[in-house]
Protein backbone atom coordinates (compact mmCIF):
# COMPACT_ATOMS: atom_id res chain seq x y z
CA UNK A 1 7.13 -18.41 10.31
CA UNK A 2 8.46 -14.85 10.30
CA UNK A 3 10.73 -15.69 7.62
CA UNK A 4 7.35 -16.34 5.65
CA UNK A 5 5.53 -12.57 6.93
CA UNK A 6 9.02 -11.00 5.56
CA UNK A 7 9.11 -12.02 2.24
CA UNK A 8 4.99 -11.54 1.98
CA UNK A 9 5.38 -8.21 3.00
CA UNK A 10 8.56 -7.52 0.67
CA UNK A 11 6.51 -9.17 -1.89
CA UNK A 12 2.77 -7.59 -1.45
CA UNK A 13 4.58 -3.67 -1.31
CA UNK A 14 6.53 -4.51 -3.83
CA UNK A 15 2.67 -5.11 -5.93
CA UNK A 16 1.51 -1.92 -4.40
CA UNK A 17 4.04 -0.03 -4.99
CA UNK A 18 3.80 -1.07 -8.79
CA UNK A 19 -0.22 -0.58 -8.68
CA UNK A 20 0.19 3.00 -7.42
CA UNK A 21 2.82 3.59 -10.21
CA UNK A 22 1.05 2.04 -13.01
CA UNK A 23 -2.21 3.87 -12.00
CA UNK A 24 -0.85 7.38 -12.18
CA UNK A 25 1.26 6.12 -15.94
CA UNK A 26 -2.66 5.06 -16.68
CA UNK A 27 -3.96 8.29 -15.89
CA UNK A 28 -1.32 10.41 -17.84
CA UNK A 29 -2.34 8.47 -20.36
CA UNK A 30 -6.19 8.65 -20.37
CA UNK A 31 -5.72 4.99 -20.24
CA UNK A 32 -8.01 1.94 -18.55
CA UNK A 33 -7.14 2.46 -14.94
CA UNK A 34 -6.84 0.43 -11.44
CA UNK A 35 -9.82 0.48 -9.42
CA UNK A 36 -9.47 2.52 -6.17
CA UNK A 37 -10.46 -0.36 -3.88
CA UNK A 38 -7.60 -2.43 -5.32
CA UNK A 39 -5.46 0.24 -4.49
CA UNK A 40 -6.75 0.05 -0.87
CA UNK A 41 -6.92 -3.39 -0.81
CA UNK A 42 -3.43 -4.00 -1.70
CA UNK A 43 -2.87 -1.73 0.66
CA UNK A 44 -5.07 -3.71 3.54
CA UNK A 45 -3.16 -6.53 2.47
CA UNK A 46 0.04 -5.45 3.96
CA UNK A 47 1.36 -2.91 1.49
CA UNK A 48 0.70 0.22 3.29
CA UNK A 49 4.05 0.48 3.34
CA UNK A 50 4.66 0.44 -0.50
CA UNK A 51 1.69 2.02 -1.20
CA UNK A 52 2.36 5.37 1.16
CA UNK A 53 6.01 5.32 -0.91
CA UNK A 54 4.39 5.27 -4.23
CA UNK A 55 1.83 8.11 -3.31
CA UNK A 56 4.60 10.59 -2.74
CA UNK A 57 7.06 9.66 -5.03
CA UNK A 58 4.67 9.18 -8.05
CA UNK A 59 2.54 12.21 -6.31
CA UNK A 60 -0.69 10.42 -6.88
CA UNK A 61 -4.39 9.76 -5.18
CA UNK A 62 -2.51 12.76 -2.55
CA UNK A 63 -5.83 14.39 -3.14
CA UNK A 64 -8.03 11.64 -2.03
CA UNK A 65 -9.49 11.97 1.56
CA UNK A 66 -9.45 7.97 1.54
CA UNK A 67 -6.23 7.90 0.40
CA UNK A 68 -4.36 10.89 2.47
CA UNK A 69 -5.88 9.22 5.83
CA UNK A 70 -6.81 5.73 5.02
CA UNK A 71 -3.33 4.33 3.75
CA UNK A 72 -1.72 5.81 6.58
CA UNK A 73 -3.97 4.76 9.31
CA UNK A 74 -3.91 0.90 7.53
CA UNK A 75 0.15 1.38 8.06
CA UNK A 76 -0.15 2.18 11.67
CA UNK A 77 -2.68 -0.46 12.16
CA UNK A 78 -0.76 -3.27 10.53
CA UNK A 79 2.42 -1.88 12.63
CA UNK A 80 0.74 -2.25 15.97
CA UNK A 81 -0.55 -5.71 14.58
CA UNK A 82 2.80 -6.99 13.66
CA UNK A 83 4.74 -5.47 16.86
CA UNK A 84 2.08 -7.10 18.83
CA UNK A 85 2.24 -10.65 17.45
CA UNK A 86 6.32 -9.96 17.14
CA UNK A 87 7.05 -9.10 20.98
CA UNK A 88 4.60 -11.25 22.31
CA UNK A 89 6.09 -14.47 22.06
C-alpha cells in the first residue's frame, strides 16, 4: 500500500509541477490558459508539493492570495495527513 501513495504522489507533482509550468509558458504567450481551480486542485490532490516548486521556480500565481497561502497550507495539511496515517500503524 505505501508503495502505491509513493508513486501517486511522484506521479500527481510531477502533473502539477508541469500545470504550473505550462500555465506561466501560456501566459507569456497570451495563449488559452489552465484554469486556477485546476491548479488548486492538482494541488488538493497531493501535489502541493510540486506545485509550491513550480511557483518559485517558474515565479508564477506568487501574487495570488489563494495561491501564496492556499498551496502552502494544502502542503502542511496533506503532511500531517500522511505522517498521521504513516506512524500510526
Amino acid at each position: 500500500m505505501h508503495s502505491f501513495l509513493y508513486y501517486y504522489l511522484i506521479f500527481i507533482n510531477c502533473v502539477a509541477f508541469a500545470a504550473y509550468g505550462a500555465d506561466k509558458a501560456f501566459a507569456r504567450l497570451h495563449s488559452w490558459r489552465v484554469p486556477e481551480i485546476w491548479l488548486l486542485l492538482l494541488a488538493a490532490l497531493g501535489g502541493s508539493a510540486g506545485a509550491f516548486i513550480a511557483m518559485q521556480l517558474f515565479r508564477h500565481k506568487t501574487l495570488h492570495f489563494k495561491f501564496i497561502f492556499g498551496v502552502p497550507l494544502i502542503f502542511f495539511l496533506q503532511v500531517a495527513v500522511i505522517s498521521y496515517f504513516f506512524y500510526k500503524g
